[in-house]
Protein backbone atom coordinates (compact mmCIF):
# COMPACT_ATOMS: atom_id res chain seq x y z
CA UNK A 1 96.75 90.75 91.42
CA UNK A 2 98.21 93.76 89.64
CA UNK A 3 100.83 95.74 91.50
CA UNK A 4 102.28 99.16 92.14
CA UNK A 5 105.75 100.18 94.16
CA UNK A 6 105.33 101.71 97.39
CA UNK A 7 107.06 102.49 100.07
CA UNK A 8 108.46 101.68 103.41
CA UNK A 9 108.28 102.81 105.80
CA UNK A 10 104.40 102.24 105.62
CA UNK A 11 102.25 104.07 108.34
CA UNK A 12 98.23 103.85 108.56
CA UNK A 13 96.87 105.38 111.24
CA UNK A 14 94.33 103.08 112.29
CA UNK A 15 93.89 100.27 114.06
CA UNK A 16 94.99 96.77 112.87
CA UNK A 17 94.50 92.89 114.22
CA UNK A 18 95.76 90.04 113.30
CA UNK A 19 93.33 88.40 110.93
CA UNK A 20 94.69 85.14 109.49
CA UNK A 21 97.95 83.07 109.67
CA UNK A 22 97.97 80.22 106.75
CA UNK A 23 101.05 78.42 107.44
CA UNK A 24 100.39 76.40 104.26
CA UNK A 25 100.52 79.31 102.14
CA UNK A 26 103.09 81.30 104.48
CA UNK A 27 100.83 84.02 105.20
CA UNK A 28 100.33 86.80 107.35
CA UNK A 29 97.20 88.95 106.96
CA UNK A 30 96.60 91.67 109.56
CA UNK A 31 93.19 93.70 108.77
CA UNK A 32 91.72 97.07 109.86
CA UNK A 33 88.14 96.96 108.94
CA UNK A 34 85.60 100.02 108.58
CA UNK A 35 84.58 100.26 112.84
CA UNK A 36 86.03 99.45 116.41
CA UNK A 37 87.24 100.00 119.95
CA UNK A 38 90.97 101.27 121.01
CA UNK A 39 91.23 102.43 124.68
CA UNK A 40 87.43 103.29 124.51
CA UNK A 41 86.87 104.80 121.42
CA UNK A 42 85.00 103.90 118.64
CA UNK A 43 86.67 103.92 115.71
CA UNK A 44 85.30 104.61 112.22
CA UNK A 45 86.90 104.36 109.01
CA UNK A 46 85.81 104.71 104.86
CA UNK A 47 87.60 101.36 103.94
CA UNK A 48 89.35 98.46 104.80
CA UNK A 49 92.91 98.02 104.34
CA UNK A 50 94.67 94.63 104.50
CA UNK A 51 98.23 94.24 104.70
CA UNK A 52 99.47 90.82 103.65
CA UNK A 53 103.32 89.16 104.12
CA UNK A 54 104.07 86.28 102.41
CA UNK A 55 106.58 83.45 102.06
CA UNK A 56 106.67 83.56 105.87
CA UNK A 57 109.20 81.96 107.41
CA UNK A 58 109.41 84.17 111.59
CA UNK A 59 106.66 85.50 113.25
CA UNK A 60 106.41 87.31 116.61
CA UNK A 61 103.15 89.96 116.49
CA UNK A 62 100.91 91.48 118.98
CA UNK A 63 97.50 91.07 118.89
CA UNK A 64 96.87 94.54 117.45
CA UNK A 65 98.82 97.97 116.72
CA UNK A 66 96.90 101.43 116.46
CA UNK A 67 98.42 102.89 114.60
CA UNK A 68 100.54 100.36 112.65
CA UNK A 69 104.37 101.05 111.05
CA UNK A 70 106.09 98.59 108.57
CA UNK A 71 109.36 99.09 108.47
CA UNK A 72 112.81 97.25 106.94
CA UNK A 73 114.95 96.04 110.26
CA UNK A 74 118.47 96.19 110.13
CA UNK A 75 121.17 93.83 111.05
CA UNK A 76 121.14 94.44 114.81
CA UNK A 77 117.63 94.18 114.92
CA UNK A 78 117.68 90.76 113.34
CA UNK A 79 120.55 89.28 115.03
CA UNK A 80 118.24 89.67 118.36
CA UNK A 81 115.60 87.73 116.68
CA UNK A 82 118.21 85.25 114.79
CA UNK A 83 119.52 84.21 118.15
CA UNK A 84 116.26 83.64 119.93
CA UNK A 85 114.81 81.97 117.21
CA UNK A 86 117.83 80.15 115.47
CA UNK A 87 116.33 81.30 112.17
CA UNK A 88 118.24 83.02 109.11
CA UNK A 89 116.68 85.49 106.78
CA UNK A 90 117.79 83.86 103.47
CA UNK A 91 115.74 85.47 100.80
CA UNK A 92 113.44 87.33 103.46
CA UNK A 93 113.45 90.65 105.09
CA UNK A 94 112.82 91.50 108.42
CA UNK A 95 109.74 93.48 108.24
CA UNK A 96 109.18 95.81 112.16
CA UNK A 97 105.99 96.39 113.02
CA UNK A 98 105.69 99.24 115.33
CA UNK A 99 102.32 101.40 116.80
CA UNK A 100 103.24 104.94 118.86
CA UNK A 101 103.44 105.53 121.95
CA UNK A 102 105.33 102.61 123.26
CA UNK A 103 103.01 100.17 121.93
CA UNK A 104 103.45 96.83 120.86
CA UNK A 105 106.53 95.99 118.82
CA UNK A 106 106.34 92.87 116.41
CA UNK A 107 108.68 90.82 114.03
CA UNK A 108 108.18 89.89 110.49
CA UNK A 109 110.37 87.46 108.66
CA UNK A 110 109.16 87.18 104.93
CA UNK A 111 109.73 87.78 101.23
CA UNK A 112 107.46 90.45 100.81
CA UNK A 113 104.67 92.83 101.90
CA UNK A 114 101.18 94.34 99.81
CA UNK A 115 99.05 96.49 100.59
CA UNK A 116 95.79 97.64 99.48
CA UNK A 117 92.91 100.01 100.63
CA UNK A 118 89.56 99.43 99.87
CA UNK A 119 86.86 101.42 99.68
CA UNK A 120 84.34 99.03 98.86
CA UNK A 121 85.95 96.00 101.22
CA UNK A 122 84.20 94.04 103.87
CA UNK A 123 85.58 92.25 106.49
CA UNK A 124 83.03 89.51 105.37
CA UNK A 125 84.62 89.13 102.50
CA UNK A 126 87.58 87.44 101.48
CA UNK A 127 90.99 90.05 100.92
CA UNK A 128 91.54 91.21 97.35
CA UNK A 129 94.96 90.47 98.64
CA UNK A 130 93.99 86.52 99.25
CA UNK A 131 91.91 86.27 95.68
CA UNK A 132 89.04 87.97 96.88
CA UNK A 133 87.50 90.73 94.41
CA UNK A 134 87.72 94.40 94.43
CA UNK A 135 89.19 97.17 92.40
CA UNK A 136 91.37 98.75 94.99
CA UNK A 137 95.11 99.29 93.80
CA UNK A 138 97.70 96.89 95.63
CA UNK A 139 100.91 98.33 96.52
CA UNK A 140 104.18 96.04 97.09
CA UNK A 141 107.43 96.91 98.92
């Protein structure tokens, strides 16, 4: 998997899910594939974009976030989730995922976070992002 710098904060506006968990690989994969529903709407996109964390260590997420913000949390943030948890960053960040309007807020704690958009992705198909193929560029923050 070849990589390019991007960004944070990273904001897609569509809607995401939480796809897959592997706890023995230590990660996250939340998906936003090419149709859905959000608050009775039908959704349609031209790709499918996967964002992937890995070396997971804390994880508190909603179900889904329309539309979805990554962001870096600071100290305060984490010493909220450090307390309830009894869990120190280490080499991690705390990644914040946020949607608008109130929506769902979630916690993050890993080493890193890709991201790739796909024009030619399925969500029958494995992520480029987990070793699946495609030719979509990967971004890393």
């Amino acid at each position: 998997m070849q990589t390019v710098p991007g960004q944070l904060p990273l904001v897609l506006n569509r809607k995401f899910h939480l796809a897959k968990y592997e706890s023995g690989h230590a990660q996250l994969l939340l998906r936003s594939g090419r149709s859905g529903y959000h608050d009775g709407e039908y959704l349609k996109y031209d790709s499918v974009v996967d964002v992937l964390f890995k070396n997971v260590s804390v994880l508190a997420v909603a179900e889904s976030y329309h539309p979805l913000e990554v962001s870096l949390g600071g100290p305060a943030e984490f010493a909220g989730l450090r307390d309830l948890l009894n869990c120190e960053l280490g080499d991690r960040k705390l990644y914040v995922l946020r949607s608008s309007f109130g929506g769902p807020v979630g916690y993050v704690v890993a080493g890193a976070v890709y991201w790739t958009d796909d024009p030619h992705g399925s969500t029958g198909a494995e992520s480029v992002l987990l070793g699946g193929t495609g030719r979509a560029p990967v971004f890393a923050a």
